[in-house]
Protein backbone atom coordinates (compact mmCIF):
# COMPACT_ATOMS: atom_id res chain seq x y z
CA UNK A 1 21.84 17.06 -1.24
CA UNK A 2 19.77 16.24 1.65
CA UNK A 3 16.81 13.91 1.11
CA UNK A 4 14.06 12.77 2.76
CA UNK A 5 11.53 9.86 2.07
CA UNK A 6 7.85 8.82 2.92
CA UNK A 7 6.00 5.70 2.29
CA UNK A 8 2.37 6.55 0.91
CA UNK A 9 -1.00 5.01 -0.60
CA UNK A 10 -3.13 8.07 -1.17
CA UNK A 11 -5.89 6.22 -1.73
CA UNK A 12 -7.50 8.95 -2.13
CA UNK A 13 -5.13 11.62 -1.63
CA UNK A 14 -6.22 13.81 1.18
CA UNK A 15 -5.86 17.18 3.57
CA UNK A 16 -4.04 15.05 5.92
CA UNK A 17 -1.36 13.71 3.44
CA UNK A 18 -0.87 17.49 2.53
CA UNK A 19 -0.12 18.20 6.37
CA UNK A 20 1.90 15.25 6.32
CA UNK A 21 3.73 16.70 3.49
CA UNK A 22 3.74 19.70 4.82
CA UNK A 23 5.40 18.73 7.96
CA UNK A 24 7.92 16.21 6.89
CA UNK A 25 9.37 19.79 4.79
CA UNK A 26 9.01 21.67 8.30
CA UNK A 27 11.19 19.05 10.04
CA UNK A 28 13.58 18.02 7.93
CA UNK A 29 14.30 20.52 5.29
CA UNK A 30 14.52 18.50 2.42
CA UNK A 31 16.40 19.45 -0.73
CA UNK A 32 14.09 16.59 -1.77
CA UNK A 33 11.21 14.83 -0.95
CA UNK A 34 10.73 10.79 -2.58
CA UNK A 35 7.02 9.10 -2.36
CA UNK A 36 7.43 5.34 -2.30
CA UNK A 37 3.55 4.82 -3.54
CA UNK A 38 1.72 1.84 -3.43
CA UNK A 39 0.27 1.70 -7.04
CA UNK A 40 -3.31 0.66 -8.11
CA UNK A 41 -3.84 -1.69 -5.19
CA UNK A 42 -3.32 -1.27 -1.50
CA UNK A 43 -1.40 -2.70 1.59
CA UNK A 44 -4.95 -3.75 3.48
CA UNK A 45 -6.09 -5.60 0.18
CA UNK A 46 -8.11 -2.58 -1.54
CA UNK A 47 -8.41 -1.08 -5.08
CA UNK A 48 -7.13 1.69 -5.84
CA UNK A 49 -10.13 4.00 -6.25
CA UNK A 50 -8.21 6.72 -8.76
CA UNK A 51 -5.51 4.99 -10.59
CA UNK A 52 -1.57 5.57 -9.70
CA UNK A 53 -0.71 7.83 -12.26
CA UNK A 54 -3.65 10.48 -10.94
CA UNK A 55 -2.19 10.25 -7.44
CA UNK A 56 1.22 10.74 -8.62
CA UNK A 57 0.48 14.14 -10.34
CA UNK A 58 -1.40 14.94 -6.92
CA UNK A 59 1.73 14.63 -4.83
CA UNK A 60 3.49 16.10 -7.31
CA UNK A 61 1.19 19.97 -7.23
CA UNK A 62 1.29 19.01 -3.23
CA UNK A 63 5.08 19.42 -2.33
CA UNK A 64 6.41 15.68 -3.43
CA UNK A 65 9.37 15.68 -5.48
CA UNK A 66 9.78 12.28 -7.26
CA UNK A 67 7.58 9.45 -6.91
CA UNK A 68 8.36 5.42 -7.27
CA UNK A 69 6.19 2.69 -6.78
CA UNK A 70 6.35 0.14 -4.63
CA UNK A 71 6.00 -2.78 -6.31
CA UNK A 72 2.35 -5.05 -6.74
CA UNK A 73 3.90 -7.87 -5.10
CA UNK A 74 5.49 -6.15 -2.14
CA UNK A 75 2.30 -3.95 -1.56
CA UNK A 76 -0.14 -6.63 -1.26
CA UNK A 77 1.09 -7.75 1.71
CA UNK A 78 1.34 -7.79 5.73
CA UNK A 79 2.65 -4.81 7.10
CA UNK A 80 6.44 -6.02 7.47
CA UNK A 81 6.94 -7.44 4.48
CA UNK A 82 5.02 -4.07 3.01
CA UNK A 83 7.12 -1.83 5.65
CA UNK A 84 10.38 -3.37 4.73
CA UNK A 85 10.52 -3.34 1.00
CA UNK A 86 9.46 0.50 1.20
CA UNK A 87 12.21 1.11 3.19
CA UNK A 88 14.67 -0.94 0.62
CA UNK A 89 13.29 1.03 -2.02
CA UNK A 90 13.78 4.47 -0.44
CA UNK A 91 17.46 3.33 0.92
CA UNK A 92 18.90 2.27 -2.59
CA UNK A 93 17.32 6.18 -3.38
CA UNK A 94 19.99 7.57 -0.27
CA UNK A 95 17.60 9.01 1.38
CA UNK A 96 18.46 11.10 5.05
CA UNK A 97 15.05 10.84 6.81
CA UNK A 98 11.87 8.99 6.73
CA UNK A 99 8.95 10.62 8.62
CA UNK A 100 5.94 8.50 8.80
CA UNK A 101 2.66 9.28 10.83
CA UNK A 102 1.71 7.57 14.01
CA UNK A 103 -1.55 7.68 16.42
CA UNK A 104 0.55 7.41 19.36
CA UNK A 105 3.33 9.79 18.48
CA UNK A 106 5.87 8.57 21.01
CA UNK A 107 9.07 7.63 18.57
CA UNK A 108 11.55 6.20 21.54
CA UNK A 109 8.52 3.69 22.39
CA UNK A 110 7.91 2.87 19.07
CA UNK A 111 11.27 2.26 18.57
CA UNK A 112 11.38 0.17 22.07
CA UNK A 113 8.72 -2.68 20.11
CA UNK A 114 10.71 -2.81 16.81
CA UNK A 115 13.68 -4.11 18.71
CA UNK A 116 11.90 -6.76 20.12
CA UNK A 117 11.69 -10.18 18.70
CA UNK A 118 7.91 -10.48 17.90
CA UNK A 119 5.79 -10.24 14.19
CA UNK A 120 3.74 -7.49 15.15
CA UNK A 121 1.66 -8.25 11.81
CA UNK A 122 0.64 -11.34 13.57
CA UNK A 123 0.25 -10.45 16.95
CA UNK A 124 -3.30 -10.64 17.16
CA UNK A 125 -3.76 -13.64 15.44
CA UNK A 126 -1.29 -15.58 18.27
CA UNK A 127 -2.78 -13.98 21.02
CA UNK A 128 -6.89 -15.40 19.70
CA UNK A 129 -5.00 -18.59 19.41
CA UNK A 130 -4.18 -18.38 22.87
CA UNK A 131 -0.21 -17.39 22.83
CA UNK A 132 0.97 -15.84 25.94
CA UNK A 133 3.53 -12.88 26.15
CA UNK A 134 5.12 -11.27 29.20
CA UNK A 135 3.19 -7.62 30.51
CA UNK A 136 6.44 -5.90 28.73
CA UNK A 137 4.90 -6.36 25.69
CA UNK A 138 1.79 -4.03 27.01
CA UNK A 139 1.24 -2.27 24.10
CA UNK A 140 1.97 -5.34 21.67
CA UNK A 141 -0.69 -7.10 23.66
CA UNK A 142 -3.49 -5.05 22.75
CA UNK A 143 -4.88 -3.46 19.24
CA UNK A 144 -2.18 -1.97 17.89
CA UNK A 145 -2.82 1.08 15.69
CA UNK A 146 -2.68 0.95 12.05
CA UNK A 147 0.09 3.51 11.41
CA UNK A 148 1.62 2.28 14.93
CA UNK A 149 2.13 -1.42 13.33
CA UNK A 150 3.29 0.89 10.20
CA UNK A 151 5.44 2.82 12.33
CA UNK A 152 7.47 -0.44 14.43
CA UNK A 153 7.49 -2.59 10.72
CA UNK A 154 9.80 0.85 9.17
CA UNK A 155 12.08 1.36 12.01
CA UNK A 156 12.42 -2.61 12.07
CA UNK A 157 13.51 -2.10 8.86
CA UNK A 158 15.30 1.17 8.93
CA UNK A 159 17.97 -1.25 11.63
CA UNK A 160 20.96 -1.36 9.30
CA UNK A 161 20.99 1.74 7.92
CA UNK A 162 21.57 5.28 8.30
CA UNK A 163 18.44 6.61 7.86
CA UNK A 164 16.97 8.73 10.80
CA UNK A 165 13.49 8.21 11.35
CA UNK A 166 10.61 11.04 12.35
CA UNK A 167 7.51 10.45 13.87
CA UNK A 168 4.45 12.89 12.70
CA UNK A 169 1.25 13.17 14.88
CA UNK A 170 -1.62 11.41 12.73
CA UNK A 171 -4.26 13.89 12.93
CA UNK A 172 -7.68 11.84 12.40
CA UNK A 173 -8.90 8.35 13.49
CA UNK A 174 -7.79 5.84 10.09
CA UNK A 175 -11.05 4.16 10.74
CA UNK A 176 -13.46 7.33 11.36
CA UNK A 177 -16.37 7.93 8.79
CA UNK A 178 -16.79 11.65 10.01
CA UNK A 179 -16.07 13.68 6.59
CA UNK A 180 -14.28 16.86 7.89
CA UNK A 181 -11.47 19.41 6.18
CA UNK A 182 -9.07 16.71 7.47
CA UNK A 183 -10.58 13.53 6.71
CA UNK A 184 -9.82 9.42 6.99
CA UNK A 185 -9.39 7.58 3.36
CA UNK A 186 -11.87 5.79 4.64
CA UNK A 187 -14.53 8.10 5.34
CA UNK A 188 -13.99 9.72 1.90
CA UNK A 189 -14.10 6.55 0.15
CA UNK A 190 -17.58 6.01 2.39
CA UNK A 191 -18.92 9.50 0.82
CA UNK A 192 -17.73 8.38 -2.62
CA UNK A 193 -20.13 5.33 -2.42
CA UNK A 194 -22.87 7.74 -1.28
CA UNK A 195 -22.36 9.90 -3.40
CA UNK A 196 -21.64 12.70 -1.32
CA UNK A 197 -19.41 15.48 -2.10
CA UNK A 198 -15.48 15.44 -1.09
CA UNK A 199 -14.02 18.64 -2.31
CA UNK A 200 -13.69 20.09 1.25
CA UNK A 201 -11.47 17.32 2.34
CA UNK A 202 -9.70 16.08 -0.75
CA UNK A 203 -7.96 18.55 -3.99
CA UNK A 204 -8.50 15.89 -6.05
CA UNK A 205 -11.21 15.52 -8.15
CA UNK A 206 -12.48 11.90 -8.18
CA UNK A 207 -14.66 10.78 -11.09
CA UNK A 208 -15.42 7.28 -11.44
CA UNK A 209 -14.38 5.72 -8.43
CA UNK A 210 -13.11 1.85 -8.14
CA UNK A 211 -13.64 -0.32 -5.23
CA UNK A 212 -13.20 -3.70 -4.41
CA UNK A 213 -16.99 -4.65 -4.87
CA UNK A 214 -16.67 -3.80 -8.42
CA UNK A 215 -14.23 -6.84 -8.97
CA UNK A 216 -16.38 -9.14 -7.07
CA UNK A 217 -18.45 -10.50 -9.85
CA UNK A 218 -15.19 -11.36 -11.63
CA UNK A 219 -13.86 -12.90 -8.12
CA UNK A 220 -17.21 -15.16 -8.03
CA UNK A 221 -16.56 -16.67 -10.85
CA UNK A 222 -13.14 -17.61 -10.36
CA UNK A 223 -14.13 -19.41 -6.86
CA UNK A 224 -16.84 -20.88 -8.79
CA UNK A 225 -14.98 -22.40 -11.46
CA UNK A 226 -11.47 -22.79 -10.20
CA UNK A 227 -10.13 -26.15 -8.15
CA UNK A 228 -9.55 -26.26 -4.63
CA UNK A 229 -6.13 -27.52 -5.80
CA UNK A 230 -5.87 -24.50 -8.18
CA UNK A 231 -6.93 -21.94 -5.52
CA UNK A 232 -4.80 -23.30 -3.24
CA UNK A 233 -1.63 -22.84 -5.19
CA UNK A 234 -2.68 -18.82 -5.36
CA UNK A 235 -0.24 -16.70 -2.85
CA UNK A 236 -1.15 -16.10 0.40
CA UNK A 237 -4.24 -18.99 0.35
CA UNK A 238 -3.28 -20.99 2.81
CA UNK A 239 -5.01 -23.22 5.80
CA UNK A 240 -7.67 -24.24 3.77
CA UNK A 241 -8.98 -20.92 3.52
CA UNK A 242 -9.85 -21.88 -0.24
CA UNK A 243 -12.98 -24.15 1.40
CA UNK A 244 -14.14 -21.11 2.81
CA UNK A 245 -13.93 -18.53 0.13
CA UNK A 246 -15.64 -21.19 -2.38
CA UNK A 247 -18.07 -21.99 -0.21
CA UNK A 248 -19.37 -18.04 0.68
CA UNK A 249 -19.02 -17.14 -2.88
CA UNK A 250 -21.59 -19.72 -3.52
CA UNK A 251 -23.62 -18.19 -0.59
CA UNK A 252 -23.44 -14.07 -1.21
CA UNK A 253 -23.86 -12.13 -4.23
CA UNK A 254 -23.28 -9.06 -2.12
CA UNK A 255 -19.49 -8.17 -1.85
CA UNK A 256 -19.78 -6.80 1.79
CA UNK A 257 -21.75 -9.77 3.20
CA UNK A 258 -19.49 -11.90 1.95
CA UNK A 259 -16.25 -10.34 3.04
CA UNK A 260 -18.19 -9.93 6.77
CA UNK A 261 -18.67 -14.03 6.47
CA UNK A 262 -15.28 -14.64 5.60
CA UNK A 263 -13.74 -12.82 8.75
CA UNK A 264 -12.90 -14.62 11.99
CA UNK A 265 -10.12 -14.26 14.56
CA UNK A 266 -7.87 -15.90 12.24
CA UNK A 267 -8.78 -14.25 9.45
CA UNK A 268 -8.79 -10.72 9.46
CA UNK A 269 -10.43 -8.44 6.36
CA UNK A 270 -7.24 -7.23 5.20
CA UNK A 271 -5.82 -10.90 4.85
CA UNK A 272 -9.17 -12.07 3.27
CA UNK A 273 -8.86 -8.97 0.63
CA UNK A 274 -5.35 -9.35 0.17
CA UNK A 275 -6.04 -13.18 -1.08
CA UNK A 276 -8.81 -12.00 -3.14
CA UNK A 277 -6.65 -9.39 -4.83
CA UNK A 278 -4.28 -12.48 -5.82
CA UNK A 279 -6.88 -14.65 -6.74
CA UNK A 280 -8.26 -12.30 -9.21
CA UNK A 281 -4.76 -11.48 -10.63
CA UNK A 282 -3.80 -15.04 -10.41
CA UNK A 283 -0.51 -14.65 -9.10
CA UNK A 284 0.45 -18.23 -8.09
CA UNK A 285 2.93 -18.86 -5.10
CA UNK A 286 5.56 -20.70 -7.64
CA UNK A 287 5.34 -16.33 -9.59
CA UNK A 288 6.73 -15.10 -5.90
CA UNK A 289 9.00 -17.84 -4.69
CA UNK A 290 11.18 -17.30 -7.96
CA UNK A 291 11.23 -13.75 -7.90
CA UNK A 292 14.95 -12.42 -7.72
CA UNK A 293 15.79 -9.43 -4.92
CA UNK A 294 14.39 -6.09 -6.56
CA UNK A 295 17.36 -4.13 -7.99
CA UNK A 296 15.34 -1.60 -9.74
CA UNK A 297 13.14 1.66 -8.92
CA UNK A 298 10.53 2.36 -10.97
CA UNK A 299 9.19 6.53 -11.33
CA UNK A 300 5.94 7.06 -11.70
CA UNK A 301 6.86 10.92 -11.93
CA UNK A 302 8.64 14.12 -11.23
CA UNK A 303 9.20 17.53 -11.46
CA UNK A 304 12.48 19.69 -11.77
CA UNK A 305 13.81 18.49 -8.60
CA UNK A 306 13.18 15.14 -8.92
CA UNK A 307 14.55 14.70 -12.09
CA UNK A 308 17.87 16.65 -11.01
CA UNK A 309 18.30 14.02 -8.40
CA UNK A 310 17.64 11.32 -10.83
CA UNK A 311 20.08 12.16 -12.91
CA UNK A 312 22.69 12.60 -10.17
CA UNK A 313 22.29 9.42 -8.89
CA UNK A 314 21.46 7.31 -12.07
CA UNK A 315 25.13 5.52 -11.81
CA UNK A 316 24.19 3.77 -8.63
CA UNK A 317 20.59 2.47 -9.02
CA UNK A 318 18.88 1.25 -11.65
CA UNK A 319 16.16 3.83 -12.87
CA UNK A 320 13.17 2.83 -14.64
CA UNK A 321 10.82 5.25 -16.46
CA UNK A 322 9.40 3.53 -18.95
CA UNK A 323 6.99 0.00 -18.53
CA UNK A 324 8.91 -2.47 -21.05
CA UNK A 325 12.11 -1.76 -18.96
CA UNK A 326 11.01 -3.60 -15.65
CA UNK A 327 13.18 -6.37 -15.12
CA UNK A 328 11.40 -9.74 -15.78
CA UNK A 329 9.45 -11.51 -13.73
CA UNK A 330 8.30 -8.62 -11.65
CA UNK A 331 7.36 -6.95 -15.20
CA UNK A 332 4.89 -10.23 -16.09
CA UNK A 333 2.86 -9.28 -12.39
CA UNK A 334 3.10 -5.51 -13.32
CA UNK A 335 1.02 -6.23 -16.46
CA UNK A 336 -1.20 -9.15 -15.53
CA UNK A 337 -2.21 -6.85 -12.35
CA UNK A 338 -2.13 -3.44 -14.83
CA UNK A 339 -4.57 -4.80 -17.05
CA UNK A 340 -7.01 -6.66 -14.01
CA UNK A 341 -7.27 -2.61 -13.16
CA UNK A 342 -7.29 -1.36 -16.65
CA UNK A 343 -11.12 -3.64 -17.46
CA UNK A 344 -12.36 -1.75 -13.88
CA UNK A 345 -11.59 1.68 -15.76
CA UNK A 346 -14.25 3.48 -17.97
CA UNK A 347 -11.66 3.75 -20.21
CA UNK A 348 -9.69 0.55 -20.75
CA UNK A 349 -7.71 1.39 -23.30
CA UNK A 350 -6.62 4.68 -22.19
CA UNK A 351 -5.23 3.54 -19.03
CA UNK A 352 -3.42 0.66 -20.96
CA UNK A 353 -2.13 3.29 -23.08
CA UNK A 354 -0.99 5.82 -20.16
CA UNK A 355 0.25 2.22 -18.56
CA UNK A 356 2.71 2.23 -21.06
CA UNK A 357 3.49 5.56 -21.34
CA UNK A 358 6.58 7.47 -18.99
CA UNK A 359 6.24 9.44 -16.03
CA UNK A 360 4.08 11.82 -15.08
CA UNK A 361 6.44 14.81 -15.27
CA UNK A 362 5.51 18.78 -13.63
């Protein structure tokens, strides 16, 4: 049974994840296709505006298979550490192929920087600090695309095993706020705040969206009443970035102007987001340091397919469908960071319920 993976956020699901979908069944002619799907928060350090188990049904009615998520811990991080835990995931699943989009499109030169011995995540940060790198590193030395950096972190990862990569043309600009038939997440989350209508360049219907300024208030008052020594044992705060944070909060009551203030060449948003995320689920570096090697895959949902290939490979990976079976610790971070989304949701309870709950199934 030939199988294919891709590594997803959908946040929201849009035109140009159907293409993607789409495509990745054109070129590799998938018996099945496997989602590994960043939950309800995201690799750059966002909310999930439409919760995990609404995106999963979308991929589901768009050509997807099964989906897993990738778990909290692993998804609210840089883009290797995010890149190569997708890649575990969909490996212990057997998959044939991964296709992943890329701005530049060029697979044997993407595959040229993955070899080399440099953090791409932290590229930028080195060269601001005045690190120097010889001109083969052209590319490296500039901006690096977001699905680019994506795109060298997976094929890093995809090194000792069989899987054959495929690169996809990305077919808008990640960062453009132009709302078209084929979209950027980020200009549809833009219209969302505005108000503006998406249903030309989403299927989904979005009610009640989430973002990350609607967990700011509850962020303030942690950095108000939490100790520098206490912040500073939160993952990811390091530096003395806690000074900072505590010291803006007390300064902006606005979300945006305080994110703005708390960017510098060291500091980029997604970093500053991605501490903030932590912060507010206060997961402590000790939670991460003792967490064992993940041996588990957990579905968030399937149809017919999906669950045929479950079944035939259920004696060689563990398979989770339901919450209270996720190995501990990594089911004490599920929770804490389930229920931190659950109080943003107009219906709390509901969510904890569906939480709880098994796959979505089609």
């Amino acid at each position: 049974m030939k199988t294919t993976g891709i590594v997803v956020e959908y946040n929201p699901f849009h035109n140009g994840h159907k293409y993607h979908i789409d495509q990745t069944r054109k070129i590799t002619e998938p018996d099945v296709l496997i989602a590994c799907m960043s939950g309800n928060y995201n690799q750059r350090g966002d909310i999930s505006i439409i919760n995990k188990f609404s995106k999963t049904e979308t991929a589901l009615k768009n050509g997807v298979d099964l989906v897993v998520e990738l778990p909290y811990i692993y998804t609210l991080q840089n883009a290797y550490v995010f890149g190569y835990n997708a890649i575990r995931l969909l490996n212990m699943l057997k998959i044939n192929d991964l296709v992943f989009g890329s701005e530049t499109n060029n697979l044997e030169e993407l595959k040229k920087y993955a070899s080399l011995q440099v953090d791409v995540t932290r590229l930028k940060q080195l060269m601001h600090d005045g690190s120097s790198y010889p001109s083969s590193y052209g590319l490296l030395s500039g901006s690096l695309y977001p699905n680019d950096t994506l795109a060298i972190c997976y094929l890093k990862a995809l090194k000792d095993t069989d899987i054959v990569p495929h690169s996809i043309q990305r077919t808008n600009d990640y960062h453009s706020e132009n709302l078209e038939v084929i979209a950027s997440a980020t200009a549809i989350r833009k219209a969302l705040k505005d108000n503006i209508d998406v249903s030309n360049s989403t299927p989904m219907n979005i009610t009640d969206p989430i973002f990350n300024k609607d967990l700011y208030p509850y962020i303030r008052r942690l950095l108000f009443t939490m100790d520098r020594k206490d912040l500073a044992d939160i993952f990811l705060v390091s530096e003395g970035i806690e000074n900072l944070l505590k010291e803006n909060a007390l300064k902006y009551d606005n979300y945006e102007e305080f994110i703005t203030h708390c960017i510098s060449r060291r500091y980029t948003r997604s970093r500053i987001q991605r501490i903030l995320m932590h912060i507010a689920n206060q997961i402590k570096k000790e939670d991460v340091v003792s967490l064992p090697e993940t041996d588990y895959i957990r579905v968030l949902g399937f149809n017919h397919k999906g669950q045929e290939y479950l079944k035939a490979i259920k004696d060689d990976v563990k398979i989770v469908t339901q919450f209270k079976n996720i190995p501990e610790p990594f089911k004490n971070i599920e929770w804490k960071t389930s229920l931190l989304y659950a109080s943003l949701c107009k219906d709390s309870n509901a969510y904890i319920k569906r939480e709880l709950q098994g796959p979505v199934i089609l």
